[in-house]
C-alpha atoms as a PDB file:
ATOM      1  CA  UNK A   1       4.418  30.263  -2.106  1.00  0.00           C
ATOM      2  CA  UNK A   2       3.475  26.780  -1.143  1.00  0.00           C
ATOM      3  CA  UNK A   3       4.397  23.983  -3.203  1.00  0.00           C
ATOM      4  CA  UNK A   4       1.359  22.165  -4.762  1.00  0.00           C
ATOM      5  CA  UNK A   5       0.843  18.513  -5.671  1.00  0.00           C
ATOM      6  CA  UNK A   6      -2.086  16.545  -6.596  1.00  0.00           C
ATOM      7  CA  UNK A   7      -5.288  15.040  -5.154  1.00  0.00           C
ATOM      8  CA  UNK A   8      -6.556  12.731  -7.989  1.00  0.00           C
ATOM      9  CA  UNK A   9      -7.143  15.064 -10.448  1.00  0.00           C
ATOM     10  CA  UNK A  10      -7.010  17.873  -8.154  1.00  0.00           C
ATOM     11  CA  UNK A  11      -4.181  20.423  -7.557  1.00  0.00           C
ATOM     12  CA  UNK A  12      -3.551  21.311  -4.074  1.00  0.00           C
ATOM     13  CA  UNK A  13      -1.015  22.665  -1.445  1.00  0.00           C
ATOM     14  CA  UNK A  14       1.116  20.009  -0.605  1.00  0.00           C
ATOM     15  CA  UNK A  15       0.381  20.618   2.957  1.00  0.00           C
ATOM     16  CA  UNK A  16      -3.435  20.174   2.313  1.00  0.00           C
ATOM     17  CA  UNK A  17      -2.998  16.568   1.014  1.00  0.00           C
ATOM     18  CA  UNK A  18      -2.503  14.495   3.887  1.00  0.00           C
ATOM     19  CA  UNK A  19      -5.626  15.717   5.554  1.00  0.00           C
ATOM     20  CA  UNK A  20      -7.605  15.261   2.381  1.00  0.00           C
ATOM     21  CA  UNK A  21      -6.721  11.441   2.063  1.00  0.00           C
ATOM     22  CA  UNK A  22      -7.143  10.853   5.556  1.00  0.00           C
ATOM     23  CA  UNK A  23     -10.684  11.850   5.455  1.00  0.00           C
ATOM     24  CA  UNK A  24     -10.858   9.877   2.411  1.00  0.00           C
ATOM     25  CA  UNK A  25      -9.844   6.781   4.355  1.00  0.00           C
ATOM     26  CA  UNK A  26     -11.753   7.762   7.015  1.00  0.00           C
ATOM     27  CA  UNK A  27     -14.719   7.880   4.815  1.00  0.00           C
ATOM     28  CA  UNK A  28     -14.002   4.196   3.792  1.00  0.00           C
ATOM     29  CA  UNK A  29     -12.542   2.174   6.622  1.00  0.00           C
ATOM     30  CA  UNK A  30     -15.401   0.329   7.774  1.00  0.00           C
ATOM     31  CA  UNK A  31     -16.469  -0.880   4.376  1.00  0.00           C
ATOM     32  CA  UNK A  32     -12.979  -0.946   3.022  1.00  0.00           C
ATOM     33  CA  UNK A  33     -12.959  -4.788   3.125  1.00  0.00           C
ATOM     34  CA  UNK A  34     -16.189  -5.056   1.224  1.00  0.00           C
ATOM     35  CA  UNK A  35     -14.965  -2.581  -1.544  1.00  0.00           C
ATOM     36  CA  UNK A  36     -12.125  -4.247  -2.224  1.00  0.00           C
ATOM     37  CA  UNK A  37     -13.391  -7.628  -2.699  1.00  0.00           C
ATOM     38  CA  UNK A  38     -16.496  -5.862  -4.616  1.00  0.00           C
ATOM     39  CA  UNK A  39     -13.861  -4.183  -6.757  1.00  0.00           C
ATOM     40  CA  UNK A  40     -11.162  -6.668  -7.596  1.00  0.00           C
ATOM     41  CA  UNK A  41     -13.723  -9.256  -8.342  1.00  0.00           C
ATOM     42  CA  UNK A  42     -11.830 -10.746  -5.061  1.00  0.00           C
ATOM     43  CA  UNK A  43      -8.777 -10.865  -7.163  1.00  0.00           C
ATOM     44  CA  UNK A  44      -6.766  -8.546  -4.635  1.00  0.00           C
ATOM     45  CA  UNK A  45      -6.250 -11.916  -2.352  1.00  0.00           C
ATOM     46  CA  UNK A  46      -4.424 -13.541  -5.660  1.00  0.00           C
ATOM     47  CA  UNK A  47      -2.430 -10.384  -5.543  1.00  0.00           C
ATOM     48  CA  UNK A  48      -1.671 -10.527  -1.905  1.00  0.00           C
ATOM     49  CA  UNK A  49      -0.922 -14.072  -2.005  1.00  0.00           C
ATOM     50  CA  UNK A  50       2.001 -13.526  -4.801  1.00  0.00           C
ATOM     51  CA  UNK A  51       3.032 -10.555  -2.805  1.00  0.00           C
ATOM     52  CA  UNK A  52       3.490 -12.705   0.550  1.00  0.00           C
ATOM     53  CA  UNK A  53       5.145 -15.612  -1.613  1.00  0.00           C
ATOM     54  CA  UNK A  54       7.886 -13.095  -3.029  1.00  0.00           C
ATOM     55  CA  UNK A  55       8.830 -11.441   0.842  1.00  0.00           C
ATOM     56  CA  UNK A  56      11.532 -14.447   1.702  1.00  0.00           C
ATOM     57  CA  UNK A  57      10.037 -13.801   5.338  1.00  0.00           C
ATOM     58  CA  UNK A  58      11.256 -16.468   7.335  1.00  0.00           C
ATOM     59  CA  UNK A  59      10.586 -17.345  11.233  1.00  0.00           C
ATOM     60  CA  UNK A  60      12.095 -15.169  13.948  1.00  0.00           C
ATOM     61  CA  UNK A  61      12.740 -12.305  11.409  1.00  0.00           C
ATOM     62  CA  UNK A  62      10.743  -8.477  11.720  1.00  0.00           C
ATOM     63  CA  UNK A  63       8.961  -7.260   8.851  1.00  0.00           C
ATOM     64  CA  UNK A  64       7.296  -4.202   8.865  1.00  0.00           C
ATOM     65  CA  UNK A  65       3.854  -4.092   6.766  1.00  0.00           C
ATOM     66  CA  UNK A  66       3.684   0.051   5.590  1.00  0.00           C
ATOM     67  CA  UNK A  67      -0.152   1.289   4.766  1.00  0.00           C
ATOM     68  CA  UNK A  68      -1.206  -2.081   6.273  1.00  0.00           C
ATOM     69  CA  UNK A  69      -5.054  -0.763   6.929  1.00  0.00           C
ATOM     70  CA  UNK A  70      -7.660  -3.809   8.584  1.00  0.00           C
ATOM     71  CA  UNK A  71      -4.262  -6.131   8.309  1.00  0.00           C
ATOM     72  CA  UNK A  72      -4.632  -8.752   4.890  1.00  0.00           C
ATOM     73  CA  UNK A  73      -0.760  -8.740   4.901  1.00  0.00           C
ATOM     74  CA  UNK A  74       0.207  -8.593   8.270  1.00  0.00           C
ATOM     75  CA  UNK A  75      -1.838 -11.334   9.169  1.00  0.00           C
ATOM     76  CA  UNK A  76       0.052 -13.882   6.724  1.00  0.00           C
ATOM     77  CA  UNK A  77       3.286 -12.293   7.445  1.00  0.00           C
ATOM     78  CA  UNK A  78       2.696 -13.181  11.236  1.00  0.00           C
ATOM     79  CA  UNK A  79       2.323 -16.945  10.675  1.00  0.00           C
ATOM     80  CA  UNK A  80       5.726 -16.816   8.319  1.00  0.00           C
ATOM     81  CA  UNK A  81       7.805 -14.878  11.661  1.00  0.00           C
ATOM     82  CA  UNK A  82       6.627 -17.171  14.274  1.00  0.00           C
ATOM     83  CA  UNK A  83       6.915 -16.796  17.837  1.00  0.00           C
ATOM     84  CA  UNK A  84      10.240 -15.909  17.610  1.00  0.00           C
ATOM     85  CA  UNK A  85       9.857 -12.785  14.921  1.00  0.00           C
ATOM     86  CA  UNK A  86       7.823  -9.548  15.003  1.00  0.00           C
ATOM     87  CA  UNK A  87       5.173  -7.792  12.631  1.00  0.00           C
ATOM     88  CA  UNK A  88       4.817  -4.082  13.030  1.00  0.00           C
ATOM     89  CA  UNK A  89       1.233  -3.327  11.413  1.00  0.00           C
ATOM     90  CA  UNK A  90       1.221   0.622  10.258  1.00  0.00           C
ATOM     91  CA  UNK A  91      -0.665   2.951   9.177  1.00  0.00           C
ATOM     92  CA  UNK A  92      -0.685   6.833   8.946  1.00  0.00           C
ATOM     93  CA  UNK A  93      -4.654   6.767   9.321  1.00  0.00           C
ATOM     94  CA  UNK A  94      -6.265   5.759  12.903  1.00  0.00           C
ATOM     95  CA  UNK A  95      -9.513   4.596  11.603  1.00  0.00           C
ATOM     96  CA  UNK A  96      -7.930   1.995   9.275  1.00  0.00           C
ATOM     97  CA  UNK A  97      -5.392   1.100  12.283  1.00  0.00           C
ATOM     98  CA  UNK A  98      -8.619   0.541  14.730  1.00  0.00           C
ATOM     99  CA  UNK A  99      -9.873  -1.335  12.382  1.00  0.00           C
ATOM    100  CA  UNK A 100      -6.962  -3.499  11.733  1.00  0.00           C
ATOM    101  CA  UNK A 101      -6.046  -3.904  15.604  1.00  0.00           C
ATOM    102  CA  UNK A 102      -9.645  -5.154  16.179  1.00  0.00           C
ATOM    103  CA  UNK A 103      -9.515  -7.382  13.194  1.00  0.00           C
ATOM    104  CA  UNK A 104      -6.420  -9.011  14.420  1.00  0.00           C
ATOM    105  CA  UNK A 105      -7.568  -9.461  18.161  1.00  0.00           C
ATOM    106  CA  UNK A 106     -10.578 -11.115  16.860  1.00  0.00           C
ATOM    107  CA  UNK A 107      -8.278 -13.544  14.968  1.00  0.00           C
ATOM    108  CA  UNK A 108      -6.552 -14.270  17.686  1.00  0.00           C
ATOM    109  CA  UNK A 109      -3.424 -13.179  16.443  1.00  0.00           C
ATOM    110  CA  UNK A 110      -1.296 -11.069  19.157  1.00  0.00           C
ATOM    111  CA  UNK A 111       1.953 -11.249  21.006  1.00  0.00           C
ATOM    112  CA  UNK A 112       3.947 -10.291  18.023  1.00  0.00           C
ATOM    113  CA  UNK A 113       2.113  -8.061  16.459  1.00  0.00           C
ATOM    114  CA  UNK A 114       2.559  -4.436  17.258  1.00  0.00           C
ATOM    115  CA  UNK A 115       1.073  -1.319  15.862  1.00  0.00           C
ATOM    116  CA  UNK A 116       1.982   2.307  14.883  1.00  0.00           C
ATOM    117  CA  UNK A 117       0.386   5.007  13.037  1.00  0.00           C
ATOM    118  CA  UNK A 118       3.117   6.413  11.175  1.00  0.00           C
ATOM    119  CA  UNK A 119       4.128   8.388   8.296  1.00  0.00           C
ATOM    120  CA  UNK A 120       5.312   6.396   5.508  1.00  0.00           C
ATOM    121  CA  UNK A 121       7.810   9.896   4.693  1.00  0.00           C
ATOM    122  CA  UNK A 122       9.089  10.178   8.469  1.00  0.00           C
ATOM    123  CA  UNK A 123       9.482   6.435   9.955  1.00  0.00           C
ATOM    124  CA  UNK A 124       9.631   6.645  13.657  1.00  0.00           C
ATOM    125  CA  UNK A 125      11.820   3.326  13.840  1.00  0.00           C
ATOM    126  CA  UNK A 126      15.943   3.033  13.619  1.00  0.00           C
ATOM    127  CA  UNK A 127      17.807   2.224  11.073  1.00  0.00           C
ATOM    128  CA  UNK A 128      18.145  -1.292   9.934  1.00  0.00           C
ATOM    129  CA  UNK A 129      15.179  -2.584  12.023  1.00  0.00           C
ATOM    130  CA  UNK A 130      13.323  -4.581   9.117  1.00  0.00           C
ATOM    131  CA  UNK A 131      14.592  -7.671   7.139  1.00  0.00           C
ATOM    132  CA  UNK A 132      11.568  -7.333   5.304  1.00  0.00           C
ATOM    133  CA  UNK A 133       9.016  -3.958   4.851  1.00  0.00           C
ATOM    134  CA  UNK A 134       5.734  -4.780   2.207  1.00  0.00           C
ATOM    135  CA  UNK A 135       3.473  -1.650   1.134  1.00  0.00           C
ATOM    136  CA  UNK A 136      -0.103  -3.006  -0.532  1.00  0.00           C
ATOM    137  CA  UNK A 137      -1.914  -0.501  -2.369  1.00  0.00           C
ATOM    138  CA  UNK A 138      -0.602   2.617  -0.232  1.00  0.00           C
ATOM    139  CA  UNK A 139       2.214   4.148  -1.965  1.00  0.00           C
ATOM    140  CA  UNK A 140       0.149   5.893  -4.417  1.00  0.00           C
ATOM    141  CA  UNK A 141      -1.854   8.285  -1.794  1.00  0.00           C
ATOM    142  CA  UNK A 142       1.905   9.405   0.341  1.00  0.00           C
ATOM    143  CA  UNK A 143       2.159  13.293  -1.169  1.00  0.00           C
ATOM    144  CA  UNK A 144       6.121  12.631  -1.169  1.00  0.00           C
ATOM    145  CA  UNK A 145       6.941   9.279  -2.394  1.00  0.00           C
ATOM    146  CA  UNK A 146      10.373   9.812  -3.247  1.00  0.00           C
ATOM    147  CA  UNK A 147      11.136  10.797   0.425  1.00  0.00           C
ATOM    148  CA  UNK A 148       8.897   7.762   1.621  1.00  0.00           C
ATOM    149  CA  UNK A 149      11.021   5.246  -0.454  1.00  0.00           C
ATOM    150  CA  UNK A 150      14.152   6.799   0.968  1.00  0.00           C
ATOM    151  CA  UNK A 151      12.849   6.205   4.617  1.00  0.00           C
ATOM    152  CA  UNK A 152      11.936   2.891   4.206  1.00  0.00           C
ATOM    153  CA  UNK A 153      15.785   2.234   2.834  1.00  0.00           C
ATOM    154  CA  UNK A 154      16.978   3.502   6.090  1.00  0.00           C
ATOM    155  CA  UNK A 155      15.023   1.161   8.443  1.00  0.00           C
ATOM    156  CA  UNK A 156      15.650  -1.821   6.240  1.00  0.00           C
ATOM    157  CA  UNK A 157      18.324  -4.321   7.519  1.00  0.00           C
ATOM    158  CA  UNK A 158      21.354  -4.601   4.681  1.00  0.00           C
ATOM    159  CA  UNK A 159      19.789  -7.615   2.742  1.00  0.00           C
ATOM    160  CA  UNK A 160      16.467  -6.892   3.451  1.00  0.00           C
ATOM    161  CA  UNK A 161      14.058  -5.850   0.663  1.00  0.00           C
ATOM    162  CA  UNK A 162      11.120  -3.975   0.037  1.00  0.00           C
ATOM    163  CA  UNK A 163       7.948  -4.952  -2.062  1.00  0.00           C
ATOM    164  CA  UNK A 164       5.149  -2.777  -2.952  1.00  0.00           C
ATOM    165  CA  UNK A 165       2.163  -3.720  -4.527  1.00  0.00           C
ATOM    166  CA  UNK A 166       0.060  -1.209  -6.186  1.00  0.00           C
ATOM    167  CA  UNK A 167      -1.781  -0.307  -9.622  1.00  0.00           C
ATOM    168  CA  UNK A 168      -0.394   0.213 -12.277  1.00  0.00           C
ATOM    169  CA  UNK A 169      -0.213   0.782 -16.370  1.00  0.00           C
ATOM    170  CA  UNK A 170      -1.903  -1.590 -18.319  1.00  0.00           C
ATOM    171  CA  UNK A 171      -0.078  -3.116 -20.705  1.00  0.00           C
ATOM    172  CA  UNK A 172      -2.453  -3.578 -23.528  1.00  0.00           C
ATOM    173  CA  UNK A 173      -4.328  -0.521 -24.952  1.00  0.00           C
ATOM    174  CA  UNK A 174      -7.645  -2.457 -25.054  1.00  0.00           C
ATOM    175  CA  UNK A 175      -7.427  -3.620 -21.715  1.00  0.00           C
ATOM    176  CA  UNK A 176      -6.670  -0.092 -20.591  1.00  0.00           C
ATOM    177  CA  UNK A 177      -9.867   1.151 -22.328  1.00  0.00           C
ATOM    178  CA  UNK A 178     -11.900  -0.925 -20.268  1.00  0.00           C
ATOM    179  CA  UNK A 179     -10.465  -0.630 -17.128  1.00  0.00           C
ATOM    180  CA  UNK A 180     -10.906   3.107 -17.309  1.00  0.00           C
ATOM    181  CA  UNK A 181     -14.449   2.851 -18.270  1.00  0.00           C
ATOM    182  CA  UNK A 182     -15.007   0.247 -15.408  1.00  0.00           C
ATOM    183  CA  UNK A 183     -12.528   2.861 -12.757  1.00  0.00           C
ATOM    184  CA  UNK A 184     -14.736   6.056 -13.741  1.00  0.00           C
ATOM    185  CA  UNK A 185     -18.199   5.075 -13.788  1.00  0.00           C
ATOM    186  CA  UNK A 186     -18.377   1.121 -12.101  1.00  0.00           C
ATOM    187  CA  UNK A 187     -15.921   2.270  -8.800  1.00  0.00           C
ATOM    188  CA  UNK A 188     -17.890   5.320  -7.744  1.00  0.00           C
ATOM    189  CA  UNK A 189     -21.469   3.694  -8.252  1.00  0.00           C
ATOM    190  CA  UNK A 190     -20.048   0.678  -5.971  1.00  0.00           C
ATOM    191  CA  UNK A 191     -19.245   3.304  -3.655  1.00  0.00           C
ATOM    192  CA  UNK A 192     -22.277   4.734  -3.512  1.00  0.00           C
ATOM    193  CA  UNK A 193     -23.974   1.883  -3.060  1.00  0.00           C
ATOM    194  CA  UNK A 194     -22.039   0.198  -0.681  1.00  0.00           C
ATOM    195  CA  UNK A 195     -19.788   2.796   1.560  1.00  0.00           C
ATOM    196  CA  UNK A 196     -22.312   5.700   0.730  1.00  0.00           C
ATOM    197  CA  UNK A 197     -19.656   7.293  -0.806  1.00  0.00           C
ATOM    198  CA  UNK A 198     -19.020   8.201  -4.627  1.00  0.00           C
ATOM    199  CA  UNK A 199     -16.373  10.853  -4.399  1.00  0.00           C
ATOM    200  CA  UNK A 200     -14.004   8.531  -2.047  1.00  0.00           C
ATOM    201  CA  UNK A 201     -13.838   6.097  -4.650  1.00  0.00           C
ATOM    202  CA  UNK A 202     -13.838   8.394  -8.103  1.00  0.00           C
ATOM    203  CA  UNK A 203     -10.690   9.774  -5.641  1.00  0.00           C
ATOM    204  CA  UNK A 204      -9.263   6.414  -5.668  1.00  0.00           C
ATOM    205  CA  UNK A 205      -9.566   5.331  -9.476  1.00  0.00           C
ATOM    206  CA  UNK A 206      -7.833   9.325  -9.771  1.00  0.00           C
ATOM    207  CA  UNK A 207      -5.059   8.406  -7.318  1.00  0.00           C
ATOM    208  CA  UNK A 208      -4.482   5.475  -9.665  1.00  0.00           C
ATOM    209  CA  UNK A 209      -3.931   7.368 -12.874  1.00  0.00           C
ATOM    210  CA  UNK A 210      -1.503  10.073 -11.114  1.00  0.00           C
ATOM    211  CA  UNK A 211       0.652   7.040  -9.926  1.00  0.00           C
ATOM    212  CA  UNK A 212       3.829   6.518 -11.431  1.00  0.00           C
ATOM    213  CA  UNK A 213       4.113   3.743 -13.932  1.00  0.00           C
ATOM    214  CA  UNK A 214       6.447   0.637 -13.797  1.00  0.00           C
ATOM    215  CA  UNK A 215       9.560   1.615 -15.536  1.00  0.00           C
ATOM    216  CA  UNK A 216       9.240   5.021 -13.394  1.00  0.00           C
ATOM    217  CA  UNK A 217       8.718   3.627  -9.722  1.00  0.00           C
ATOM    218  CA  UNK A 218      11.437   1.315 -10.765  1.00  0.00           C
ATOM    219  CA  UNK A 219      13.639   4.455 -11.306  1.00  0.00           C
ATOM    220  CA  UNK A 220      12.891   5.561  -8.011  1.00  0.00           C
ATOM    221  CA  UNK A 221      13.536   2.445  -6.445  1.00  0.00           C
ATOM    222  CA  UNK A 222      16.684   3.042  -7.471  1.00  0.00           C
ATOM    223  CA  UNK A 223      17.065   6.695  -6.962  1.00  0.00           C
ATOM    224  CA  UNK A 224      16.447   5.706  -3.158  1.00  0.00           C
ATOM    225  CA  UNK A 225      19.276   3.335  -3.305  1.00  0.00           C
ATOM    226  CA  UNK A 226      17.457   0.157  -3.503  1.00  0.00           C
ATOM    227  CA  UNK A 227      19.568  -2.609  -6.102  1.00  0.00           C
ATOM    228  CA  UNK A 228      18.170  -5.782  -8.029  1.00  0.00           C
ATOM    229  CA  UNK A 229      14.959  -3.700  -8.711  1.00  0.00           C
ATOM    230  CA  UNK A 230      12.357  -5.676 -10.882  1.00  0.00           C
ATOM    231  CA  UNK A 231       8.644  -5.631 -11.017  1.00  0.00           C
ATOM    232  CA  UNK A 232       6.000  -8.058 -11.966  1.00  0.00           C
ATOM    233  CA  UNK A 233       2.485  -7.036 -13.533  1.00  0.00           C
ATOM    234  CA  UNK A 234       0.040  -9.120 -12.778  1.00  0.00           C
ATOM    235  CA  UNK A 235      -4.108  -8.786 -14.511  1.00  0.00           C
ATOM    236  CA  UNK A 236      -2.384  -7.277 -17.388  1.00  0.00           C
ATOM    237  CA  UNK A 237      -0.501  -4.438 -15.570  1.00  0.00           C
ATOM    238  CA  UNK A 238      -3.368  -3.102 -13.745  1.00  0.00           C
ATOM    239  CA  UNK A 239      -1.387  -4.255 -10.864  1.00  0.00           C
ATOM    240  CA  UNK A 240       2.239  -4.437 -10.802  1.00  0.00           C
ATOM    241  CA  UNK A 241       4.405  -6.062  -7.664  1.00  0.00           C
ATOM    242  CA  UNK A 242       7.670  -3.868  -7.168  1.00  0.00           C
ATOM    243  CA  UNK A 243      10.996  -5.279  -5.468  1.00  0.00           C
ATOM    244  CA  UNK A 244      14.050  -3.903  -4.438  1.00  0.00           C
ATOM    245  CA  UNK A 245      17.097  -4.820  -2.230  1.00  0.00           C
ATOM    246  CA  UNK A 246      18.736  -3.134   0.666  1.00  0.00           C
ATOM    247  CA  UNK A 247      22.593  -4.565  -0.051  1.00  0.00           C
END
């Protein structure tokens, strides 16, 4: 019998899940952008921002941006590399990756940026090929993310770390009220409105709940080999920054 996992609030075959958030994020790609600034109130750029600040990314090093979609990260990470470094922008889900090649080329930002639609659970790169490998608001749709934070380990350099960004628990029981209240009727009416596209988004705010919580993605961190772990919540802990070392 198949092994089963879950889809939001869905169970499903483990094998079915994949599919089922790529056509999801296939749904969503061309107004991805809009959502998110729609739904974080724009705060999402604060949360990159920190994010960027905390990668140590310096010029002439290669950084690898996991579930980077229409590019936000990748693009800042390519001014801190220079000329001399290299930003691989990835994604397991062509639509987002068209959209974030094109986004990038009408920047103007090439040369050292490179794309690949990979799986966060299989990397198709060698081992210790990163100094530095950021994940923004991905980690929480991969079916296996155990197995994804073990591959990421292998390609990082030793000294290199890894920093994902992604919702999280609330720490304050009010707070959480309302941000469920705002995730289960405010995200899929924005949806609707805007991307056309209700179930996508009640997906989403269900994708956030099944996520693991601070202390427990910290434990995994760990389980994968990572050392130094920490995490930062910012807006209350519906977002939480994640870091770990490669030493």
């Amino acid at each position: 019998m198949e092994e089963k996992t879950h889809f939001g609030y869905q169970t499903v075959e483990t094998g079915q899940k994949k599919q089922l958030v790529g056509e999801v994020f296939d749904s969503v790609a061309e107004r991805y952008d809009v959502m998110n600034d729609l739904m974080s109130f724009g705060v999402h750029r604060l949360w990159k921002r920190f994010t960027i600040n905390q990668t140590g990314v310096r010029a002439g090093q290669t950084v690898l941006d996991l579930a980077g979609g229409t590019g936000d990260l990748a693009a800042k990470l390519h001014q801190r590399v220079g000329t001399q470094g290299t930003v691989v922008l990835s994604d397991i889900n062509n639509s987002m990756l068209s959209i974030g090649r094109d986004r990038m080329i009408n920047q103007g930002i090439a040369g050292n940026l490179h794309y690949a639609q990979a799986d966060a659970e299989q990397l198709p790169f060698a081992d210790s090929s990163f100094h530095c490998v950021t994940m923004a608001f991905g980690l929480r749709n991969v079916t296996n993310k155990q197995r994804a934070l073990e591959s990421i380990f292998r390609t990082l350099k030793p000294g290199g770390r890894l920093l994902v960004l992604e919702f999280s628990k609330p720490v304050l029981p009010v707070l959480s009220k309302a941000y469920d209240a705002y995730s289960f009727s405010a995200l899929p009416a924005m949806g609707k409105i805007v991307a056309n596209d209700a179930e996508s988004y009640r997906y989403l705010a269900e994708s956030i709940r099944k996520h693991p919580d601070q202390e427990t993605l910290l434990g995994m961190m760990q389980q994968a080999g990572f050392e130094r772990c920490k995490y930062h919540n910012m807006t209350g802990g519906i977002v939480a920054l994640h870091k770990g070392f490669k030493l």
